[in-house]
Protein backbone atom coordinates (compact mmCIF):
# COMPACT_ATOMS: atom_id res chain seq x y z
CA UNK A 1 -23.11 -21.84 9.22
CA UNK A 2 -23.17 -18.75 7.48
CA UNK A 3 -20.00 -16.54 5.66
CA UNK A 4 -19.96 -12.96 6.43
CA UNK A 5 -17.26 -11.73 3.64
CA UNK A 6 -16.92 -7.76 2.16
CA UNK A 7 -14.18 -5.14 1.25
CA UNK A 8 -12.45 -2.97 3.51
CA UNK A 9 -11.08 -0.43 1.84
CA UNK A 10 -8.22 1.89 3.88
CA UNK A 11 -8.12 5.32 2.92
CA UNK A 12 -5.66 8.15 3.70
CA UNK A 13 -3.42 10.69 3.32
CA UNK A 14 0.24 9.62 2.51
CA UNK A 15 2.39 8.46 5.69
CA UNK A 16 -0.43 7.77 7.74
CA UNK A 17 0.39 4.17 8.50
CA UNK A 18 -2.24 2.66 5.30
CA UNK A 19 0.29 -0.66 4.59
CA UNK A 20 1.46 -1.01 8.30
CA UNK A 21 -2.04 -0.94 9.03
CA UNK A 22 -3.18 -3.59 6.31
CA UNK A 23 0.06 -5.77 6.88
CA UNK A 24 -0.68 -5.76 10.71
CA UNK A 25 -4.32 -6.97 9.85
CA UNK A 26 -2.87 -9.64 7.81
CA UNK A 27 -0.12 -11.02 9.64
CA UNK A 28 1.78 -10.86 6.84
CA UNK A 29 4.20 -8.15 5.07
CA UNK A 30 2.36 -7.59 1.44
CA UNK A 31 2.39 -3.83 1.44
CA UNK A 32 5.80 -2.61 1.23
CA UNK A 33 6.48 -0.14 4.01
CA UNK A 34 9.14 3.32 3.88
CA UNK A 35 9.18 6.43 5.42
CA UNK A 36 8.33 8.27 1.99
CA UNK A 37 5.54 9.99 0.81
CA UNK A 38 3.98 7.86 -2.02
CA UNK A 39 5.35 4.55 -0.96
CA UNK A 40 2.16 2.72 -2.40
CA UNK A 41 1.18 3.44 -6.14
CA UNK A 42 -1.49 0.93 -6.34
CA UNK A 43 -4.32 -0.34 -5.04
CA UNK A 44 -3.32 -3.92 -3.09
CA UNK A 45 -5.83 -6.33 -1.93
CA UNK A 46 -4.81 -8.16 0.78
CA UNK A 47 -7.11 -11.48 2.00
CA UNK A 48 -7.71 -12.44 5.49
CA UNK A 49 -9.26 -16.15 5.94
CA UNK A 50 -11.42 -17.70 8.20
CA UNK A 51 -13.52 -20.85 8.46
CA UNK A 52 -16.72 -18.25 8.14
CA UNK A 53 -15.35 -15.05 6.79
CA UNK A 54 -13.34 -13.16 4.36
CA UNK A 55 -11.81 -9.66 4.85
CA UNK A 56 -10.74 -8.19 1.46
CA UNK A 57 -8.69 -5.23 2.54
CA UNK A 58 -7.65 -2.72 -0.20
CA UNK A 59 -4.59 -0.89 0.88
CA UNK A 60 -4.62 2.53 -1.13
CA UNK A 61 -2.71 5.68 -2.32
CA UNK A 62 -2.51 8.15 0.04
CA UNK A 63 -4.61 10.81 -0.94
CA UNK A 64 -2.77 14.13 -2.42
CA UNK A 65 -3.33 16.82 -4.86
CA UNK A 66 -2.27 15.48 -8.44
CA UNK A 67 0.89 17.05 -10.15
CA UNK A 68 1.77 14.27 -12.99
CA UNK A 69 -0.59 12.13 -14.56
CA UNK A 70 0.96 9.22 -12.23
CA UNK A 71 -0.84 11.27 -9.48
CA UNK A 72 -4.34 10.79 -10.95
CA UNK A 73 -3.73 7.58 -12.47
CA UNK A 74 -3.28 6.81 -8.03
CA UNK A 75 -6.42 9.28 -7.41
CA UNK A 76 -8.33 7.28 -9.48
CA UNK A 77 -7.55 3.69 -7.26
CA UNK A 78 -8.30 5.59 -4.43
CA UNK A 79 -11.89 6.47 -5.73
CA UNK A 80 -12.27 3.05 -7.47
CA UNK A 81 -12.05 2.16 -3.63
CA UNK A 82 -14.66 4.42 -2.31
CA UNK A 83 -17.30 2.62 -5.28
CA UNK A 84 -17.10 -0.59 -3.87
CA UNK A 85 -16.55 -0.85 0.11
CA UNK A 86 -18.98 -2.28 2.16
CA UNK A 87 -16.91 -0.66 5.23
CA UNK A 88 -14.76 2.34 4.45
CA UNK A 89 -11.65 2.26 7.41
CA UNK A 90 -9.93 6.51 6.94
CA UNK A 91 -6.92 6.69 8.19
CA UNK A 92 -5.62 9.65 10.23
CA UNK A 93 -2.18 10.17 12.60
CA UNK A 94 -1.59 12.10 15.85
CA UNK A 95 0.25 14.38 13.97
CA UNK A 96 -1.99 14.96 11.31
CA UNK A 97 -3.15 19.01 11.21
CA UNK A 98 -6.89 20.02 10.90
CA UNK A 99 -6.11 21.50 7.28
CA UNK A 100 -4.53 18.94 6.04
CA UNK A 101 -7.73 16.46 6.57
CA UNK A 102 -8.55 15.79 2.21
CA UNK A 103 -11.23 17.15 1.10
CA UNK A 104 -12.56 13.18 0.14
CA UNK A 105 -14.14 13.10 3.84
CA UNK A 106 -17.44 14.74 2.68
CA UNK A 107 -17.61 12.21 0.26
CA UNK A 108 -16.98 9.43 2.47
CA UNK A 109 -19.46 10.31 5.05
CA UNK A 110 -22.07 10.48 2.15
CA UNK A 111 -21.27 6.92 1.22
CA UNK A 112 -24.01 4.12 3.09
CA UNK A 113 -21.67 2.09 4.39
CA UNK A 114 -20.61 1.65 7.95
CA UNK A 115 -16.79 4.22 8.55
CA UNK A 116 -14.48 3.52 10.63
CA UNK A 117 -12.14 6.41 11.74
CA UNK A 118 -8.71 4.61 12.51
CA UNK A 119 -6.21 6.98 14.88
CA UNK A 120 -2.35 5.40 14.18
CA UNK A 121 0.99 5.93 15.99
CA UNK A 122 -0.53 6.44 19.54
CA UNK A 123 2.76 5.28 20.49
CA UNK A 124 4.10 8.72 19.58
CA UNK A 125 1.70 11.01 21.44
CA UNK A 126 0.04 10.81 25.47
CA UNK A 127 -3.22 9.99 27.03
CA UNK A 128 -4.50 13.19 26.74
CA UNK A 129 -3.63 14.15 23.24
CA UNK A 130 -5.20 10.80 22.01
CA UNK A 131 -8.55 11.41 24.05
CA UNK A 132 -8.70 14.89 22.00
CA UNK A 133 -7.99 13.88 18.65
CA UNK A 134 -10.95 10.99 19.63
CA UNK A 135 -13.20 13.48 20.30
CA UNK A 136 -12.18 15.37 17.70
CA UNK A 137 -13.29 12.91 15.32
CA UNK A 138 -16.30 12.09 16.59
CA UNK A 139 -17.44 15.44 16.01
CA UNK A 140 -16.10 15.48 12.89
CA UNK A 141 -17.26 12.47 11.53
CA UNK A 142 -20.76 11.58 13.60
CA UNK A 143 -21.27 8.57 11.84
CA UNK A 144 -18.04 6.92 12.32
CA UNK A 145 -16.29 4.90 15.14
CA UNK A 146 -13.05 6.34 16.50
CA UNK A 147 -10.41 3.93 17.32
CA UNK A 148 -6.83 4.92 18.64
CA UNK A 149 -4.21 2.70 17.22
CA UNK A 150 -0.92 1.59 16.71
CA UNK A 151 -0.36 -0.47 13.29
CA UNK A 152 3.27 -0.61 14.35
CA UNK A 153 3.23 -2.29 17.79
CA UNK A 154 -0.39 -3.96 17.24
CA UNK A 155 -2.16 -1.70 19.77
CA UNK A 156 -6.12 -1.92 19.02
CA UNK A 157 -5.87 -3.82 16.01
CA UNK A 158 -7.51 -7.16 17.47
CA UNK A 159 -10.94 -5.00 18.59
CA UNK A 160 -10.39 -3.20 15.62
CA UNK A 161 -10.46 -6.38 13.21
CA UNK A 162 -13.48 -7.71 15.68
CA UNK A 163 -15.57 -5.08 14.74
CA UNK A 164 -14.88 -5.19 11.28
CA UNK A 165 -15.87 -8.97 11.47
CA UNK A 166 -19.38 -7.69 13.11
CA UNK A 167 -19.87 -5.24 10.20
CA UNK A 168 -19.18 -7.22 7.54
CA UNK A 169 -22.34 -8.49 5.27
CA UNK A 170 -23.34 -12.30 4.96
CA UNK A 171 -21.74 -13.43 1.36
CA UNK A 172 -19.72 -16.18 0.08
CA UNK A 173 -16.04 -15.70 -0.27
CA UNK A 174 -14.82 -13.42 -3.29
CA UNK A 175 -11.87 -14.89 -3.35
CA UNK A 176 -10.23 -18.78 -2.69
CA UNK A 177 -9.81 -19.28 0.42
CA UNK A 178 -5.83 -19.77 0.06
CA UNK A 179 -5.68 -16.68 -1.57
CA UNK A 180 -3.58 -13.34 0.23
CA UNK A 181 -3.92 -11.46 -2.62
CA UNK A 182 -5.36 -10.66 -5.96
CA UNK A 183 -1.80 -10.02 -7.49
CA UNK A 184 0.67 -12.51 -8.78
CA UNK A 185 4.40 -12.80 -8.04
CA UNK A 186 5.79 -10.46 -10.36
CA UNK A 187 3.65 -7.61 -8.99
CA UNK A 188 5.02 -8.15 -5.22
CA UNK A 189 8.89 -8.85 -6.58
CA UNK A 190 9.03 -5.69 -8.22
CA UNK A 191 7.22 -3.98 -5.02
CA UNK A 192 10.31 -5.26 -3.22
CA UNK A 193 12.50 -3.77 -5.88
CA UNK A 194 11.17 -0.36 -5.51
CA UNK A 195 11.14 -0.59 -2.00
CA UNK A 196 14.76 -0.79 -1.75
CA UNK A 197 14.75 2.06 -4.38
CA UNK A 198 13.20 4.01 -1.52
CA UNK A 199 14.94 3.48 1.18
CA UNK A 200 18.81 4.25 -0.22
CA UNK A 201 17.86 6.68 -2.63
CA UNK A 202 16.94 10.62 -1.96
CA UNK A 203 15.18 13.43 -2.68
CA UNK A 204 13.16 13.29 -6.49
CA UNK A 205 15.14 9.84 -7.74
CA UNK A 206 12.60 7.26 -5.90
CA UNK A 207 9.59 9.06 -7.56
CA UNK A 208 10.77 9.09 -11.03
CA UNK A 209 11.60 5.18 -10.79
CA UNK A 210 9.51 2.26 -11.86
CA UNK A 211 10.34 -1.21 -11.92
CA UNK A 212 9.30 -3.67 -14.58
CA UNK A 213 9.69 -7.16 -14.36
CA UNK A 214 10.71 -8.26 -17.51
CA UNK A 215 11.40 -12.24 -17.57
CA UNK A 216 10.36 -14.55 -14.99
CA UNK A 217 12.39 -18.39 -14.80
CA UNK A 218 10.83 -20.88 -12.42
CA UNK A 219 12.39 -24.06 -11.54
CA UNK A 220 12.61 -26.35 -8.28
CA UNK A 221 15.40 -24.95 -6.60
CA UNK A 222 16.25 -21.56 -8.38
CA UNK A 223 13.87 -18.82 -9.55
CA UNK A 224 15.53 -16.57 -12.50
CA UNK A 225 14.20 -12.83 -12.48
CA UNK A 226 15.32 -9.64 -15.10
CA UNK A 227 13.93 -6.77 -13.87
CA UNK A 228 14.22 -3.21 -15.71
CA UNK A 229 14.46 -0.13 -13.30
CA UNK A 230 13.02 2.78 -15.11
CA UNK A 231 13.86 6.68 -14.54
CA UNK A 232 13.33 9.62 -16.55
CA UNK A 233 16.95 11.30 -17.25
CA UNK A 234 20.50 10.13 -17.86
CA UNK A 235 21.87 11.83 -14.19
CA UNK A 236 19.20 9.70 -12.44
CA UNK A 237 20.18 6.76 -14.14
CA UNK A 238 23.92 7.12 -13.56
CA UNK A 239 23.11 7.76 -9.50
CA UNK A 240 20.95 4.59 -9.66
CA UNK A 241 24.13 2.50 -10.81
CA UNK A 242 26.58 4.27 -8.80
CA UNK A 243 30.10 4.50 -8.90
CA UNK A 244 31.58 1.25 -10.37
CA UNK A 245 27.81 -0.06 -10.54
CA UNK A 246 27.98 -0.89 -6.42
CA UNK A 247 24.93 1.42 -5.52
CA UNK A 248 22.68 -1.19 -7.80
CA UNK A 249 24.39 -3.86 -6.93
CA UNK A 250 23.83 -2.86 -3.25
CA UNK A 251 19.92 -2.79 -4.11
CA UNK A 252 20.51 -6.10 -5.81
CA UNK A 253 21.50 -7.84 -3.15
CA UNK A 254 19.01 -6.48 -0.39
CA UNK A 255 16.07 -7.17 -2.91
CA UNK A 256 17.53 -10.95 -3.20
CA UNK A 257 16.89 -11.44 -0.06
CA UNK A 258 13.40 -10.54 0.44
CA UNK A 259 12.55 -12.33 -2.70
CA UNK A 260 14.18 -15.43 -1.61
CA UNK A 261 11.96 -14.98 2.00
CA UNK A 262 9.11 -14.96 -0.04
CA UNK A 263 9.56 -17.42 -2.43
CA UNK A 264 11.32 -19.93 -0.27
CA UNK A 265 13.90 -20.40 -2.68
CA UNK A 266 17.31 -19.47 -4.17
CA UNK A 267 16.80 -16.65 -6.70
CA UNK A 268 19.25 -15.25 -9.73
CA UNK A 269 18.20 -11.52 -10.01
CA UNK A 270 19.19 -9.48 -12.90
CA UNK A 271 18.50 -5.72 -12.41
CA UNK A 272 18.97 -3.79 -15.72
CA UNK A 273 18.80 0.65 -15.66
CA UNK A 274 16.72 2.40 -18.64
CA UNK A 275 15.61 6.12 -19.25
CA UNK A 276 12.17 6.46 -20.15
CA UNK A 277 11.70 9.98 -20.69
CA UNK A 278 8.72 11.83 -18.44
CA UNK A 279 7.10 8.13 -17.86
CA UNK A 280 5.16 9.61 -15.27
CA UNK A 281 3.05 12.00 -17.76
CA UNK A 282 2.66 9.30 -20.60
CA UNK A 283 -0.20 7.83 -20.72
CA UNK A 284 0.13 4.74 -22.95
CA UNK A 285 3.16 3.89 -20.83
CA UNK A 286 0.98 4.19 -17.10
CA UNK A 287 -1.75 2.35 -19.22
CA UNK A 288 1.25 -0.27 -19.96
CA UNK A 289 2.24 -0.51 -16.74
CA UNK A 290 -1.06 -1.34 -14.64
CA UNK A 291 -2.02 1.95 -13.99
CA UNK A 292 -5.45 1.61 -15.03
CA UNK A 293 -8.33 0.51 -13.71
């Protein structure tokens, strides 16, 4: 029998639907998911597993126009991406406006590998609009195959993953078979952190956080986790804690949760608030922090 196995790697501009996408190809929630801009700072491989295949997606950055150092450190996963795909799956919405398509599409359609153009959220448009924008794209992109979608409510994603399966190349697996990711724990409890970050906190203070994992206490029944929640000035870290320390303890609790769901186990979490002044234009810190590739 032989083992088709090869990277996808899903490209976009931010809020297109890249981690609902990935998570819905998976079956499994690894990309963490919010209605911000910038929700995904890395580049996340997630593994799907057959008896004769292996999908490596690569969930990415959406793609914007760099204004801290952060910004290019997450350019530069999202090109890393375009250097080793064997099928290259863009991204686009119903919403999405003819001038704000990136400029990266030229150099995707210059890349020999099959491209697949992905339309998401067809749940939030009609018949008619969809069968334009299809259209659209094809002229656009000649090389490509159009595919409406809906990462949210699973429309298309079966033929979509099909196909993918009939492009990939014969190879063995890059990765064990048991594997769902390339990252360890740590990586995905401090996703979970942030996530929460995202979702209660407004305007600039979920960009200027990071979340380090700082100590990490296994045993049978009880995982032990310090985590350090980074901003850049004193005001953001006073909002973070909140009055009488409730908003973090809020976050606390709500990130518990999740990281009890995934490790299927009771877990003692420790969230700690530090001011790292303009972390986001330091290199040696981003460097520090895995923003490198």
């Amino acid at each position: 029998m032989t083992h088709k196995a090869g990277f996808v790697n899903i490209l976009g501009r931010p809020n297109v639907g890249k981690s609902t996408l990935m998570n819905a190809m998976l079956g499994e929630k690894l990309s963490i998911i919010t209605p911000k801009a910038q929700t995904t700072r890395h580049r996340i491989i997630g593994i799907a597993n057959g008896e004769d295949y292996q999908i490596v997606f690569s969930d990415t950055p959406g793609i914007i126009k760099p204004k801290y150092k952060l910004h290019q450190k997450m350019m530069d996963f999202v090109k890393e991406a375009l250097n080793d795909a064997d099928i290259i799956l863009f991204l686009t919405e119903v919403e999405e406006k003819e001038d704000e398509v990136p400029e990266i599409i030229n150099e995707i359609e210059n890349l020999q590998v099959p491209l697949l153009v992905g339309i998401n959220k067809v749940d939030l448009s009609n018949q008619t609009k969809v069968e334009q924008l299809v259209e659209y794209w094809k002229n656009r992109m000649p090389t490509a195959e159009v595919y409406p979608l809906s990462a949210l409510y699973n429309f298309n994603i079966d033929a979509l993953k099909k196909r993918i399966l009939e492009l990939l190349p014969e190879h063995p697996p890059y990765y064990p078979k048991e594997n769902l990711s390339d990252r360890n724990i740590r990586f995905f409890v401090s996703e979970i952190i942030r996530e929460k970050i995202l979702l209660h906190y407004q305007k600039e203070i979920p960009y200027a956080v990071e979340v380090i994992i700082e100590s990490y206490k296994e045993t049978e029944n009880l995982d032990r986790i310090a985590a350090t929640i980074y901003v850049e000035r004193e005001t953001q870290k006073g909002i973070i804690i909140g009055k009488g320390g409730e908003a973090l303890k809020k976050i606390g609790i709500e990130a518990r949760k999740d990281i009890e769901a995934l490790v299927g186990k009771q877990v003692f979490l420790e969230l700690y608030v530090k001011v790292k002044k303009d972390w986001r234009n330091n290199e040696k810190i981003l460097n520090q922090w895995g923003y490198k590739i």
